[in-house]
Every structure is written in structure tokens, then in C-alpha cells.
Protein backbone atom coordinates (compact mmCIF):
# COMPACT_ATOMS: atom_id res chain seq x y z
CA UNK A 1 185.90 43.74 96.89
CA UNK A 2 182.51 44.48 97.01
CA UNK A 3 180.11 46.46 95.18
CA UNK A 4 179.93 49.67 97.92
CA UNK A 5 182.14 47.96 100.82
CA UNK A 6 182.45 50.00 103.77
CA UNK A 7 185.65 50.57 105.54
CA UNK A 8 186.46 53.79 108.12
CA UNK A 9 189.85 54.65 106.71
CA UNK A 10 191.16 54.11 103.59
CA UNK A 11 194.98 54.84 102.65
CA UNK A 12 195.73 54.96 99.17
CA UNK A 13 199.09 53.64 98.25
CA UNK A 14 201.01 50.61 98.80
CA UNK A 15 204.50 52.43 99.10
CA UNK A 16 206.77 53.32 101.89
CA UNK A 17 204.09 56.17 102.33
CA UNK A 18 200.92 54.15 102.89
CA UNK A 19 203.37 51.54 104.65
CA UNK A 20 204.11 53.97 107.54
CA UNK A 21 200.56 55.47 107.37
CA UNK A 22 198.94 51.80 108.44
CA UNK A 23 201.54 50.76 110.85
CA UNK A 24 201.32 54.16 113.03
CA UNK A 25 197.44 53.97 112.57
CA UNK A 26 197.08 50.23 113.93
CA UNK A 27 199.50 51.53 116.33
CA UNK A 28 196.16 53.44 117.88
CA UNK A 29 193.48 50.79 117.22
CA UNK A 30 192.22 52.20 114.17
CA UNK A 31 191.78 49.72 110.92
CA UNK A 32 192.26 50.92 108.28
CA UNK A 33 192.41 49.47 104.61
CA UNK A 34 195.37 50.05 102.20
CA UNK A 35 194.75 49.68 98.44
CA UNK A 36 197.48 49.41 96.29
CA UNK A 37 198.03 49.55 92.63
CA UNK A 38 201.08 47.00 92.60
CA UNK A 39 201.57 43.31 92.42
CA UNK A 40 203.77 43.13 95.09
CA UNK A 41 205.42 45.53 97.71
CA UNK A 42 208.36 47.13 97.15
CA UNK A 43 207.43 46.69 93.15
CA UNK A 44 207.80 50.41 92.97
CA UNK A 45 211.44 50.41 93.43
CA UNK A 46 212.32 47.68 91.61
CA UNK A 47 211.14 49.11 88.32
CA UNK A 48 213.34 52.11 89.06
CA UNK A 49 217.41 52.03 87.17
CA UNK A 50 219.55 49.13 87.81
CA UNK A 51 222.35 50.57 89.55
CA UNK A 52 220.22 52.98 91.60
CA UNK A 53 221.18 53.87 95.23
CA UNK A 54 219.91 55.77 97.94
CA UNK A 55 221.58 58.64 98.58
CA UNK A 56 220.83 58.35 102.57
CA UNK A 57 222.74 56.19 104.24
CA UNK A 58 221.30 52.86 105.84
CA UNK A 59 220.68 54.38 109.73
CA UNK A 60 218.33 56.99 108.11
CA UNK A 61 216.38 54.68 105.88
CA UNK A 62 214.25 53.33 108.10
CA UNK A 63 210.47 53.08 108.70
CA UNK A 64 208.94 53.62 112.34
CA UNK A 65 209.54 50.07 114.11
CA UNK A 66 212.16 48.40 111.84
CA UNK A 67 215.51 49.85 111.24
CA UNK A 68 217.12 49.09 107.94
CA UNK A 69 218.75 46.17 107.74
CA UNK A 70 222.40 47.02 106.12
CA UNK A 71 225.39 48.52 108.02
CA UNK A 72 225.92 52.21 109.03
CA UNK A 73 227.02 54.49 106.25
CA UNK A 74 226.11 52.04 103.73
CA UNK A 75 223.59 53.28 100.89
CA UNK A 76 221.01 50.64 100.19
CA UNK A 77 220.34 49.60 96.73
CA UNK A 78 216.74 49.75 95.30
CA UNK A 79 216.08 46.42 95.46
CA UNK A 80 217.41 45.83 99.08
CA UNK A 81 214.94 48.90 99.54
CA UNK A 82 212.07 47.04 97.91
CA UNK A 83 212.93 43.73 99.82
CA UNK A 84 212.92 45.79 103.18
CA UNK A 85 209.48 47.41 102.14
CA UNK A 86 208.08 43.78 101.71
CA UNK A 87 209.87 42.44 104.94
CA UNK A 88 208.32 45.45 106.43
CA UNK A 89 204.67 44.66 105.67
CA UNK A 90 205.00 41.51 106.36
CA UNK A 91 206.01 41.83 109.66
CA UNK A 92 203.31 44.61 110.92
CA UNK A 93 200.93 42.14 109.17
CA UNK A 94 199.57 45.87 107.23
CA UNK A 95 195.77 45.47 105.63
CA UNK A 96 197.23 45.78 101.98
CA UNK A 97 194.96 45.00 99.03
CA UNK A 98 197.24 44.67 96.07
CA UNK A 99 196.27 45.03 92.33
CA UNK A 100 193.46 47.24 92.97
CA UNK A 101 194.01 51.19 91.48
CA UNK A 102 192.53 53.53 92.87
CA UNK A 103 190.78 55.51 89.18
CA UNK A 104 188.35 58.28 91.09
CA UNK A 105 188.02 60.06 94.37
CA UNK A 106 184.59 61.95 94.92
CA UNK A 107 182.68 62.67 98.26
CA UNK A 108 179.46 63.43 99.58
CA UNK A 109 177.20 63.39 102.90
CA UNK A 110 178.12 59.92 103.61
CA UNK A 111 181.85 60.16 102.99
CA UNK A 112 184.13 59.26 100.54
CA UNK A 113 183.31 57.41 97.59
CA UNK A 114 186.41 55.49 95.66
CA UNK A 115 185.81 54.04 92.35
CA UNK A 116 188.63 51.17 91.87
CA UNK A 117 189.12 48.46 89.73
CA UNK A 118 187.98 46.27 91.71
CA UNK A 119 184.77 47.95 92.45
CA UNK A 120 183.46 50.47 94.73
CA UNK A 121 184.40 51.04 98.41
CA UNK A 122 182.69 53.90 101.01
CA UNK A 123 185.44 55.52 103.48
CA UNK A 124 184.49 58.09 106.45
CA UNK A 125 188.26 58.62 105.60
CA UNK A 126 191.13 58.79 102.81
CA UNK A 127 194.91 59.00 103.31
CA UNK A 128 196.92 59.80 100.02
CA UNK A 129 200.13 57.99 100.19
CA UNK A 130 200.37 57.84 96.85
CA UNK A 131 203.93 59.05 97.48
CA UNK A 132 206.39 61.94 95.99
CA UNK A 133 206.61 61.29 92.27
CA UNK A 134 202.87 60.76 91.43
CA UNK A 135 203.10 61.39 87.12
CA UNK A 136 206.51 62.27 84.98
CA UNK A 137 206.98 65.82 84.37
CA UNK A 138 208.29 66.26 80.30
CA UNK A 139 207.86 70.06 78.57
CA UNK A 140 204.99 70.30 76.57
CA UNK A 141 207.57 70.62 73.09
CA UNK A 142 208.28 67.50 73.81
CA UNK A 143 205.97 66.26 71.13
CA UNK A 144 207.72 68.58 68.23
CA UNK A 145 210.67 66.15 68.41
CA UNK A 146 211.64 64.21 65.25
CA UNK A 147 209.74 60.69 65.82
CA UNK A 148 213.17 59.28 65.18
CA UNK A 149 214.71 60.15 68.25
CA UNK A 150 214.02 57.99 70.71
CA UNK A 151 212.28 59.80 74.12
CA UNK A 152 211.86 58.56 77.61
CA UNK A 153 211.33 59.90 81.02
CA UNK A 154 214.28 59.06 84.16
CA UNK A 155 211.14 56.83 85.53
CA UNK A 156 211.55 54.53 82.41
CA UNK A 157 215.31 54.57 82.40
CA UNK A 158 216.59 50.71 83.57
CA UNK A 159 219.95 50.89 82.11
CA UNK A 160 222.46 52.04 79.26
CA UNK A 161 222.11 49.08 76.94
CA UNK A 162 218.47 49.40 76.92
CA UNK A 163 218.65 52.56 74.63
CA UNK A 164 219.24 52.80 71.04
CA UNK A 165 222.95 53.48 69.73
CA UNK A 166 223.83 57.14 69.22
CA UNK A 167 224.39 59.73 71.11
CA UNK A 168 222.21 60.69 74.35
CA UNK A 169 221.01 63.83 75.66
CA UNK A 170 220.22 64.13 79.71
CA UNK A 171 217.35 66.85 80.06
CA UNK A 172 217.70 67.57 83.37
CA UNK A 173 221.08 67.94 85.76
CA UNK A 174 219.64 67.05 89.21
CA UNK A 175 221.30 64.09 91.30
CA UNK A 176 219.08 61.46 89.15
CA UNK A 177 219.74 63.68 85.46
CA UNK A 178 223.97 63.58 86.99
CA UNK A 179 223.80 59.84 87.89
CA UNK A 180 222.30 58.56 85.16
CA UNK A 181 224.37 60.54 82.46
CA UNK A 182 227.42 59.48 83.98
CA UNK A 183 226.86 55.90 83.51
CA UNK A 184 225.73 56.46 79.93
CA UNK A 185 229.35 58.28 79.52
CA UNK A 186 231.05 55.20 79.62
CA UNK A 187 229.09 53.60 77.21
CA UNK A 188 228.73 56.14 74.79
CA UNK A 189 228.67 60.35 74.00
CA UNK A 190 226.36 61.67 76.24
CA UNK A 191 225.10 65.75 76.78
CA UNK A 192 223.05 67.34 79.95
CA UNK A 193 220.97 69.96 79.86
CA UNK A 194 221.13 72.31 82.51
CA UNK A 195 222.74 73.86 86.02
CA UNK A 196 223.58 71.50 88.39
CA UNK A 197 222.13 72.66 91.61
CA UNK A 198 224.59 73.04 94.56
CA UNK A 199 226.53 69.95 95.72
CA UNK A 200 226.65 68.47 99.14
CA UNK A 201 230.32 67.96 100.10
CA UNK A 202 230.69 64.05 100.26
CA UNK A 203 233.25 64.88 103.48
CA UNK A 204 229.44 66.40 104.95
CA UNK A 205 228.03 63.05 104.85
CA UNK A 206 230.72 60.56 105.13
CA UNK A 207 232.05 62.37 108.68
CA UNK A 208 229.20 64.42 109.66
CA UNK A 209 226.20 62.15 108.30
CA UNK A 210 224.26 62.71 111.04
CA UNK A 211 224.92 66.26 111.72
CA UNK A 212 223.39 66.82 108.00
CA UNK A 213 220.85 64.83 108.82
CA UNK A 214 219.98 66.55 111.72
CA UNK A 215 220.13 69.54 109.64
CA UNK A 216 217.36 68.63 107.32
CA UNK A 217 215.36 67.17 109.19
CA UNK A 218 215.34 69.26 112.17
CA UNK A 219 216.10 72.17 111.04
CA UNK A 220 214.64 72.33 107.12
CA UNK A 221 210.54 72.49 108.24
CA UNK A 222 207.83 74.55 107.01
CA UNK A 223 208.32 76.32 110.79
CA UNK A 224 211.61 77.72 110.38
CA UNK A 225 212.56 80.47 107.85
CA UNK A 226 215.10 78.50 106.00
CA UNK A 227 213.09 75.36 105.59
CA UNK A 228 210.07 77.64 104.28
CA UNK A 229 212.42 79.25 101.55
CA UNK A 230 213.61 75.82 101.05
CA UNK A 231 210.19 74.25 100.29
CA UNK A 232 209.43 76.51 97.43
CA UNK A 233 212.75 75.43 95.89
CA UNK A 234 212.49 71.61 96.31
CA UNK A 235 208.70 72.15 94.74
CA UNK A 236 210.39 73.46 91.67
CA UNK A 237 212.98 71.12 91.29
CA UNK A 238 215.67 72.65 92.91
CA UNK A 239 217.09 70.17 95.38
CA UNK A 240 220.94 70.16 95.71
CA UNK A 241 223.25 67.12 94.05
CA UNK A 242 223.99 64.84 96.96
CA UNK A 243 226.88 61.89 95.91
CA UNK A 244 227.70 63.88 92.66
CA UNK A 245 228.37 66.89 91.52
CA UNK A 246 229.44 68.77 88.58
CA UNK A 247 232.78 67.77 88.41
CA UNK A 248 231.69 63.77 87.95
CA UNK A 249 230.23 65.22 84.70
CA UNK A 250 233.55 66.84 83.55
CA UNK A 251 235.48 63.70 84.72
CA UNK A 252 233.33 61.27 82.73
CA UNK A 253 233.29 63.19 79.93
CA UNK A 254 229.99 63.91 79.72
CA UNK A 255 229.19 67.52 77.43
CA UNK A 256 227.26 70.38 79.64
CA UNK A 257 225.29 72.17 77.64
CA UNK A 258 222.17 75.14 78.48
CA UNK A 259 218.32 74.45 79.46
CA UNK A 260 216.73 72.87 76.23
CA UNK A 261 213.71 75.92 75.39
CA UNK A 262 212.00 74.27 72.82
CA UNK A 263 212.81 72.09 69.21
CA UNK A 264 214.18 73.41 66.06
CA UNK A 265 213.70 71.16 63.26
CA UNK A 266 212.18 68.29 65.20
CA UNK A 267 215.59 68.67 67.06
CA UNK A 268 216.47 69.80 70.91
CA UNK A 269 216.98 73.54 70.63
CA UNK A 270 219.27 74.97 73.64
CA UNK A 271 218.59 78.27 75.36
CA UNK A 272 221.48 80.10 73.23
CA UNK A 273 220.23 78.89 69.69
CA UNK A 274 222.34 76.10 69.09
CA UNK A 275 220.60 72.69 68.05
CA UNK A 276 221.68 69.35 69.26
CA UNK A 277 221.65 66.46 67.08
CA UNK A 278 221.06 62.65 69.14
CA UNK A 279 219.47 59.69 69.13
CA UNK A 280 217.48 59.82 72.83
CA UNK A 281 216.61 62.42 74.85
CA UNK A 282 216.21 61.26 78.58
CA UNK A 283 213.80 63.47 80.15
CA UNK A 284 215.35 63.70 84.14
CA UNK A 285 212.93 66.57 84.45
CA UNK A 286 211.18 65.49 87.41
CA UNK A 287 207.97 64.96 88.65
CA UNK A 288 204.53 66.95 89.01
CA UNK A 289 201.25 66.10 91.38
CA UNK A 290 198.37 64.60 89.33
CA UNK A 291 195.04 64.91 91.44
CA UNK A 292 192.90 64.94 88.52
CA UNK A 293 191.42 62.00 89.42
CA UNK A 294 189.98 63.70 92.27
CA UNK A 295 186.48 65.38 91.96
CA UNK A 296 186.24 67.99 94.21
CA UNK A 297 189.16 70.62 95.04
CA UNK A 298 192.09 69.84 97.28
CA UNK A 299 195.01 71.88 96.00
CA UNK A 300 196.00 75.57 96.29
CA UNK A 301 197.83 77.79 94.03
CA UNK A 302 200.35 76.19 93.66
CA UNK A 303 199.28 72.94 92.84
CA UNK A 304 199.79 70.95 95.96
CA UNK A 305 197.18 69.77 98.49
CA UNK A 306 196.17 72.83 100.77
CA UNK A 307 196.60 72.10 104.56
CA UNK A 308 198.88 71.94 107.67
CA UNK A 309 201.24 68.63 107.70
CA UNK A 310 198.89 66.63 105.65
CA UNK A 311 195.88 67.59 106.70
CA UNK A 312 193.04 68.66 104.15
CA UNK A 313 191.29 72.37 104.42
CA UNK A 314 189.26 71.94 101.73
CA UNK A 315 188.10 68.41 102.48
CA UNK A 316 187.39 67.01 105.64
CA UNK A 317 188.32 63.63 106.45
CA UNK A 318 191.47 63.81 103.70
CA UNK A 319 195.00 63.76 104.47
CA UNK A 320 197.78 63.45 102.34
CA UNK A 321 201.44 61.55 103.54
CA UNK A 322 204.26 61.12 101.54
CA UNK A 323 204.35 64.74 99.49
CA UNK A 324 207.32 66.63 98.95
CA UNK A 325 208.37 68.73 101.83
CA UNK A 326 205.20 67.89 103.05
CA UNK A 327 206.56 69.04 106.40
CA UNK A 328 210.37 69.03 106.02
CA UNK A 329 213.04 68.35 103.92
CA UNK A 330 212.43 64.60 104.42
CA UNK A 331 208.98 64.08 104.04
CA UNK A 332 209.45 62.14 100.91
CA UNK A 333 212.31 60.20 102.20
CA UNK A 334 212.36 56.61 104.11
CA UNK A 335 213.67 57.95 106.93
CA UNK A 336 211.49 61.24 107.22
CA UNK A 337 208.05 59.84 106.38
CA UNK A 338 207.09 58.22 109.82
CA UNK A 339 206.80 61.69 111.06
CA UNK A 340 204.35 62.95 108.86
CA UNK A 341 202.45 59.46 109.17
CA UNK A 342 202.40 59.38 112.77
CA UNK A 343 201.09 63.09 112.90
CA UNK A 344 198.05 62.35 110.54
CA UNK A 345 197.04 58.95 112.41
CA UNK A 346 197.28 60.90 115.64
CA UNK A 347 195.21 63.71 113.97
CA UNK A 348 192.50 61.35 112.39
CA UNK A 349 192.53 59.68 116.42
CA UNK A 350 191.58 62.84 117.92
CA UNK A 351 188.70 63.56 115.26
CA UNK A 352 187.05 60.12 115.97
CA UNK A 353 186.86 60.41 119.09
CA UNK A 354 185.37 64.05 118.52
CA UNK A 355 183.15 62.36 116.04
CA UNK A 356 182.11 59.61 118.44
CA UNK A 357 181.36 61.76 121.58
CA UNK A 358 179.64 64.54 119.33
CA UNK A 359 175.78 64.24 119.79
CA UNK A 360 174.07 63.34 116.88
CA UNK A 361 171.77 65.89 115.41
């Protein structure tokens, strides 16, 4: 890359994201450039726990233009997820540039200005698709715990013989928090921290899979009253278990215990006093947005980019695909995210053609 390279859109993000984002902006003539941080596409997944599944079935896991390759009702695996990624980008023939992270976003009179390791590239404009789970969330007493006890986040997690013997503590009892300390239940005593959040019926998506999905797609949006009560809920981690529930805990054996407030000891301290003694905690505590990279403001109060569907109000020329209920329930998921993508590329098509017929001063 060189030193101040010009290109008219950049998107950020190699992922299923930035994926969608190119395709539906080639789609109207535009070129754009897609920088990604990975080796390889798909590489995202793959680092993600062994036995990890979607939790959509296949006909839903698509990308605009290629349906998902695996039979309806099946749930994909994540590598079959990272193979179709790869498949996908391949076949589009998508402008990725791969190994090259993206380390500061700043702007001026000319544009956009990214800083990368590969050098320095000019944009007229950015897409974020840096997708839904930008940095690890872990509470701040985190760092009070005995340095004995081994600590990761769910992002780290590959599988139960990676940890250290002893006992394990889940922090955390959404679907991945559930998943993950079921599997360590067979292998060995294992406690979660936390109320699971409301489980979706399995009889909801094995019969009426496409009802539901329907239902949160469709219906679940920042323009109708449930989805907006829903948004503000999902932003704060409280999406409901879908494939588990509670009672997988209880028949695995695994111990439910109260939110871990803070350490005692250099040990996990629960909400009603007690104080746990293990050997990991496994932080399944989520995810938060990380923008700090950026140097000029782009979120609102609470944190996430301020805008309609993706498009920047405080920065012109910036959009944003991939986010969490960035416009509905699905706007993180495979099957959900070519309808955010194909609303910003049609967006940043009607402002350069504004930009192109507007007379120059």
C-alpha cells in the first residue's frame, strides 16, 4: 500500500459485515476497498470454540447472492461458516486487502485519513464493518483475582481440555455462558454466574423456524415499539437463550449460582456474600464497542455510533454495518446483515451522485 493511496470508499473489516458491504456496493458500480486485519477469510470464526454452532438454521445464514450451502434446518458449524465466508469472497471476486489493521481513523477537508499497518490510505468514504463483538467485555475487579486462578474471556475459550484442572466458574449465563458450561460439565465441576435470560422454545424453531424468523426480523426493528424496547435490551446483554435453556444447566449438573459483584480474598465474591473457590473463571460477559481508535466523535450516549441504519450524524461520509441491532434484531446475524449493507451502499449511491452533480464552489 502506498504512502497516502487514494481510494473513494473504504470498508473496514474483512468479516461477514464488510463481505456484504462490498458485494451490494459493486452491485452499483462503486469500488470500493476492503482492508482486513486477518490472514484469511472466515479466520474470525475459526478461532471461535470447537464445537460452536449457529444457532440459526442454514436457510437464514446466508449472505445477499449465495445461500448457505447445508440443508434446511441444519445449524452450520463455525468452520463450515468460515469456509462459506471464503467461498463467498471468492466468488464476488470482493477488493479484500488482508493483513493490513486498520490502528487510527481521523478526518479532515479532504476526507478520511486511515493510518494502517501497512501505511497510509485517503478515503472520501469509510464503512465500519468491523462487526458485532469489536473488544471483550470483563468487570473492571477482574484484576483483584488471585493470579492463581486462571482467567479468560468466551472469545479465548477453544475447548474443555485446554483449561487447567479444577473446578470452573462461567461468568455469564447467556446462550454462549449456557453452551459452553455445559460442555465443561462433563468434563469436570463447573458453576455459572447469573439469570439465564428467557428461552426460546426449541418446538418455536424446529416447526415454526421461519415464523420466528419472520418475527425478528420483520417485526423486531428500531420502527416498531417492541423492537425499540428490544434494542436497549440486546445492547445490555440481554438477548434470550436460543438451543438451551436453564434446564440443560440443571441436567448437566452444572451449579447456578448469583451475579459475581466483585472479589473477596483474590476470590469470586457472589451477590449474596458467599465466595467461590476455582481454578478458572470464564468470563462469557460479552462484548462492548471500542471506537477509541477513532479521532473525532461518532457515538452518542450510549456508546454506540449515532445515526439512522448506519449512517453517521456526526461524521459525514461514515457508516457503520454490522452493529448490534443496528436496525433489527438481526443486524449482527448472517442472515440479517445484507439489509443493513444494501441500505448504506444505496445511501452512499445517492450522495455521490449529489456530490458529483453539486457545483463546485
Amino acid at each position: 500500500m502506498a504512502t497516502r493511496e487514494r481510494v473513494k470508499i473504504v470498508v473496514v473489516g474483512g468479516g461477514q459485515a464488510g463481505l456484504a458491504v462490498a458485494r451490494s456496493l459493486l452491485e452499483r458500480d462503486l469500488e470500493c476497498r476492503v482492508l482486513d486485519a486477518e490472514a484469511r477469510v472466515g479466520d474470525q470464526w475459526r478461532r471461535r470454540w470447537d464445537s460452536l454452532q449457529l444457532f440459526t438454521p442454514a436457510q437464514h445464514d446466508g449472505l445477499p447472492g449465495m445461500p448457505f450451502p447445508a440443508p434446511r434446518g441444519a445449524f452450520p458449524t463455525k468452520d463450515e461458516v468460515a469456509d462459506y465466508l471464503e467461498a463467498y469472497a471468492r466468488h464476488f471476486e470482493l477488493p479484500i486487502r488482508h493483513g493490513v489493521r486498520v490502528e487510527r481513523l481521523s478526518r479532515g477537508p479532504e476526507g478520511f485519513t486511515l493510518h494502517t499497518s501497512a501505511g497510509t490510505l485517503s478515503a472520501d468514504r469509510v464503512v465500519l464493518a468491523t462487526g458485532t463483538h469489536p473488544a471483550p467485555r470483563v468487570p473492571s475487579f477482574s484484576g483483584e483475582l488471585n493470579p492463581a486462578i486462571h482467567q479468560l474471556h468466551a472469545a479465548a475459550y477453544r475447548n474443555p481440555a485446554a483449561l487447567p484442572a479444577g473446578d470452573v466458574l462461567v461468568v455469564g449465563a447467556g446462550t454462549s455462558g449456557v453452551e459452553i458450561a455445559v460442555e465443561l460439565a462433563r468434563h469436570r465441576r463447573t458453576f455459572i454466574a447469573g439469570r439465564p435470560t428467557p428461552h426460546i422454545p426449541d418446538p418455536l424453531l424446529r416447526y415454526a423456524g421461519d415464523l420466528y424468523w419472520w418475527f425478528i426480523n420483520a417485526a423486531l426493528t428500531v420502527r416498531t415499539p417492541a423492537g425499540r424496547k428490544a434494542r436497549s435490551r440486546v445492547r445490555g446483554g440481554g438477548a434470550p437463550l436460543i438451543r438451551v435453556s436453564g434446564a440443560d444447566l440443571d441436567a448437566a449438573g452444572v451449579t447456578r449460582l448469583p451475579r459475581v459483584t466483585g472479589v473477596s480474598g483474590g476470590r469470586p465474591r457472589l451477590e449474596d456474600g458467599r465466595v467461590i473457590e476455582v481454578a478458572t473463571v470464564l468470563w462469557a460477559t460479552g462484548y462492548r464497542p471500542d471506537f477509541g481508535w477513532i479521532d473525532f466523535p461518532i457515538t452518542d450516549e450510549s456508546g454506540w455510533p449515532a445515526g439512522e441504519r448506519g449512517v453517521s450524524s456526526l461524521a459525514p461520509g461514515l457508516c457503520f454495518v454490522g452493529m448490534p441491532f443496528q436496525y433489527g434484531l438481526t443486524s449482527g446475524l448472517l442472515g440479517g446483515v445484507g439489509r443493513d449493507a444494501a441500505f448504506v451502499a444505496e445511501w452512499i449511491a445517492r450522495d455521490a451522485a449529489v456530490q458529483r452533480t453539486r457545483p463546485a464552489a
